[in-house]
Protein backbone atom coordinates (compact mmCIF):
# COMPACT_ATOMS: atom_id res chain seq x y z
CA UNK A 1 -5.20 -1.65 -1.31
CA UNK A 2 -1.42 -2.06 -2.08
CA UNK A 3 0.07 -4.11 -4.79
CA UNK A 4 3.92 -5.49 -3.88
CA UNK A 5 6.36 -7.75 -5.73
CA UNK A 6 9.06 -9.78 -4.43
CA UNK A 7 11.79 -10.78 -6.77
CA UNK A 8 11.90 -14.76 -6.26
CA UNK A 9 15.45 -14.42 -5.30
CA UNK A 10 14.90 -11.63 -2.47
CA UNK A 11 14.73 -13.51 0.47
CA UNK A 12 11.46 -11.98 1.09
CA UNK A 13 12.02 -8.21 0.63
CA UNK A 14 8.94 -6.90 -1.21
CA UNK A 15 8.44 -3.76 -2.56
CA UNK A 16 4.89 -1.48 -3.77
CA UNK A 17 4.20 -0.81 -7.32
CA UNK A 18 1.08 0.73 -6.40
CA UNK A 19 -1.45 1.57 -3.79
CA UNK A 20 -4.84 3.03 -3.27
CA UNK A 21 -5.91 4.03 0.04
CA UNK A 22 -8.61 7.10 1.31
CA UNK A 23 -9.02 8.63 -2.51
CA UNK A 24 -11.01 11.86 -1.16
CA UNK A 25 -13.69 12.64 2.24
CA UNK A 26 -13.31 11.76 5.29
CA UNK A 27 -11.68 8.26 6.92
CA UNK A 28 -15.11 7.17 8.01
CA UNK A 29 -17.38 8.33 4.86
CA UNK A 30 -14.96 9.02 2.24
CA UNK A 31 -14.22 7.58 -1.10
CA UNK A 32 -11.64 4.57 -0.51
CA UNK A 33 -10.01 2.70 -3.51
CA UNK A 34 -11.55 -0.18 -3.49
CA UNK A 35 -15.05 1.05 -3.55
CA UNK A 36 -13.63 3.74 -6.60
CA UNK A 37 -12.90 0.27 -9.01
CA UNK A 38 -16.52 -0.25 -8.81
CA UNK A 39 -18.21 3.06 -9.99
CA UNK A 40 -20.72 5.40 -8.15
CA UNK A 41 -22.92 2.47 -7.29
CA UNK A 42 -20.93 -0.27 -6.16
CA UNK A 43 -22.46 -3.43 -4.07
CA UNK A 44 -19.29 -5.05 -3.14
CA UNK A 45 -18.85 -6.94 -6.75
CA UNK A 46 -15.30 -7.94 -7.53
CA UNK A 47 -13.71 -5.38 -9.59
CA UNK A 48 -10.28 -5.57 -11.35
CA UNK A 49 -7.60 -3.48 -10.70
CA UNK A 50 -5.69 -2.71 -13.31
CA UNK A 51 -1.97 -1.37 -13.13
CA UNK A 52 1.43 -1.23 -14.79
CA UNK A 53 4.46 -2.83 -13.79
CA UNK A 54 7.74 -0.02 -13.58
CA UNK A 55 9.58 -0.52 -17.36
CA UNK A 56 12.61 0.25 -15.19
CA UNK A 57 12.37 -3.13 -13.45
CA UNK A 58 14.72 -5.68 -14.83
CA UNK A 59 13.32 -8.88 -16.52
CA UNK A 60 13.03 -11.92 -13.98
CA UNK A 61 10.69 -14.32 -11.63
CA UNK A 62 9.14 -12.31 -9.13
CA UNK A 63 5.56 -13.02 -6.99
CA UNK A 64 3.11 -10.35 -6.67
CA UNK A 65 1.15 -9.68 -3.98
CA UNK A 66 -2.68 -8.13 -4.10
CA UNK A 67 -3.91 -6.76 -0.58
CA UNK A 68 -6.52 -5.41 1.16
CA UNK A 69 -6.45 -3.82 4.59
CA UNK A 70 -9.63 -4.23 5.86
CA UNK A 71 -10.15 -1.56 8.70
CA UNK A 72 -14.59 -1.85 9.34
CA UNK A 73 -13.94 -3.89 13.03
CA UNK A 74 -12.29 -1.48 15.64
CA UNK A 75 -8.89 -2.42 16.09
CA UNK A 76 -8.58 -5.76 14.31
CA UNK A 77 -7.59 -5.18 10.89
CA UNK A 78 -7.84 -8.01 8.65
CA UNK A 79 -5.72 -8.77 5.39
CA UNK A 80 -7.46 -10.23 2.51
CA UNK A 81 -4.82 -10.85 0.00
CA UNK A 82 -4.12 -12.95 -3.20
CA UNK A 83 -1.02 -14.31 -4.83
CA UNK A 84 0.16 -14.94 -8.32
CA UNK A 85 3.93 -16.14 -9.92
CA UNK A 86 5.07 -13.19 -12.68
CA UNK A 87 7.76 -12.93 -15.23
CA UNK A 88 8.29 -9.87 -15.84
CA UNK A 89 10.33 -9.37 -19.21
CA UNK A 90 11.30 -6.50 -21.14
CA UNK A 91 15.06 -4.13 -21.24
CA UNK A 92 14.20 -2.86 -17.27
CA UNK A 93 17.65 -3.04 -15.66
CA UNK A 94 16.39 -1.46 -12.46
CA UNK A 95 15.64 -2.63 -8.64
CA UNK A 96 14.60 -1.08 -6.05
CA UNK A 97 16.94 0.70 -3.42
CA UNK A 98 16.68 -0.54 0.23
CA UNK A 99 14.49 2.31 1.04
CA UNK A 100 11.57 0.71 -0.74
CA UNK A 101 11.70 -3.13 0.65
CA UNK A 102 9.96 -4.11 3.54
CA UNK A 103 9.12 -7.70 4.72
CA UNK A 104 5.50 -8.91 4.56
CA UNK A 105 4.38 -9.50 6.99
CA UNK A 106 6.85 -7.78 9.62
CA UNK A 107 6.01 -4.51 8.08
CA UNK A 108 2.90 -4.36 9.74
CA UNK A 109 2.05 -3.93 13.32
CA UNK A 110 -0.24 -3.02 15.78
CA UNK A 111 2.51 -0.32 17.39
CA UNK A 112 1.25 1.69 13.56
CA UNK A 113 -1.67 4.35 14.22
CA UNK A 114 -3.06 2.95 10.49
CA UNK A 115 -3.43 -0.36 11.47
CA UNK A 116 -4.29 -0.27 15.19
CA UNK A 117 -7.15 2.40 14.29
CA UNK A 118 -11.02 2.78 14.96
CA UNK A 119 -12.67 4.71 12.42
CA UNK A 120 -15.69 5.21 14.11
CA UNK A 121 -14.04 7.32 16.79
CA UNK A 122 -15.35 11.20 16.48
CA UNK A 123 -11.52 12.12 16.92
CA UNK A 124 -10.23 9.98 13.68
CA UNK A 125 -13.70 10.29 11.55
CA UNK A 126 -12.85 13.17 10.69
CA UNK A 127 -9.59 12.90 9.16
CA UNK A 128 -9.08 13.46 5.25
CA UNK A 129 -5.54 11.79 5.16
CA UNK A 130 -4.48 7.83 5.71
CA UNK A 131 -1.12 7.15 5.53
CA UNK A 132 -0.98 3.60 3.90
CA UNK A 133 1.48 1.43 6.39
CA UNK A 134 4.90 0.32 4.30
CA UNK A 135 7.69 2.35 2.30
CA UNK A 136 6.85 4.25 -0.53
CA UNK A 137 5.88 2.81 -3.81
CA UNK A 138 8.44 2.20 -6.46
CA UNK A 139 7.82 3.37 -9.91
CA UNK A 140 11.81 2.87 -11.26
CA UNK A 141 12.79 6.47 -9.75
CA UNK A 142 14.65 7.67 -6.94
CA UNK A 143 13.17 8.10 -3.33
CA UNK A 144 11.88 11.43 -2.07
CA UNK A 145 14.39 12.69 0.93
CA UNK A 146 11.32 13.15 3.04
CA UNK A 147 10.50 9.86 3.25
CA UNK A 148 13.38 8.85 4.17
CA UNK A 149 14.16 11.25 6.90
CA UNK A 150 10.21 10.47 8.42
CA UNK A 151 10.18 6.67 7.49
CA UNK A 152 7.52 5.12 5.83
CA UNK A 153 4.74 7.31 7.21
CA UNK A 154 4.62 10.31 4.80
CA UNK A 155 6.21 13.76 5.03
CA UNK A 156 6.47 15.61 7.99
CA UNK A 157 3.54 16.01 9.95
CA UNK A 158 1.01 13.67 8.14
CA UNK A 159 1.58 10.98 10.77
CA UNK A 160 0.50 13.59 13.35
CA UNK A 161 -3.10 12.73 12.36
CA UNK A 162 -3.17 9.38 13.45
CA UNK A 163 -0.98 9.25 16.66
């Protein structure tokens, strides 16, 4: 699950304020966020998601974005998404850098190992780690070198387990 905003005067450069992805196990029977909104027993119910917009950000129009990356079919993710108009308002005075925009959807492709995935596969089961696709998320502080110098994919050697 990520959860991007786009300022309204961007041009279409969103950023993350938040994600959830594989939370603990394995890729195929581990705890993912959207089944950890819902408690132990979970049946699927609509949960809400609750999260805080960065204090840095400065006041303004933005969109946000609510997603889902559905990976369950082999090889054909599907997006299940939901938009809403914000004003954010407050004494933010903060953007973010370059490093944390991306383009939705151009940010995605099927050239990324986390989208163009089968988790049934014995080899990729068994991972504990899933790099969520897109830069890092932006909560009003500086970007780690690493990512950076690797792209959006994690630190070094994290995208190994998907390639």
């Amino acid at each position: 699950m990520v959860l991007w905003i786009a300022d309204y005067a961007s041009q279409g450069n969103w950023f993350k304020i938040a994600q959830r992805g594989l939370i603990n196990g394995t890729i195929q029977e581990g705890m993912w966020g959207q089944k950890i909104l819902g408690g132990e027993n979970w049946d699927g119910t609509p949960e809400l998601w609750t999260d805080t917009i960065p204090a840095a950000l400065k006041p303004g129009n933005y969109l946000i974005r609510h997603e889902i990356i559905a990976l369950h079919i082999t090889n054909k993710p599907q997006w299940n998404l939901q938009c809403a108009h914000l004003t954010a308002t407050g004494n933010g005075t903060q953007s973010p850098e370059k490093a944390y925009l991306a383009t939705v959807p151009q940010v995605y492709s099927m050239d990324q190992p986390e989208i163009n995935i089968d988790v049934y596969a014995p080899g990729v089961a068994i991972y504990t780690v899933y790099n969520i696709p897109g830069p890092p998320v932006w909560n009003g502080e500086k970007v780690k070198m690493d990512r950076l110098v690797n792209g959006f994919k994690g630190s070094k050697g994290q995208e190994d387990q998907l390639t």
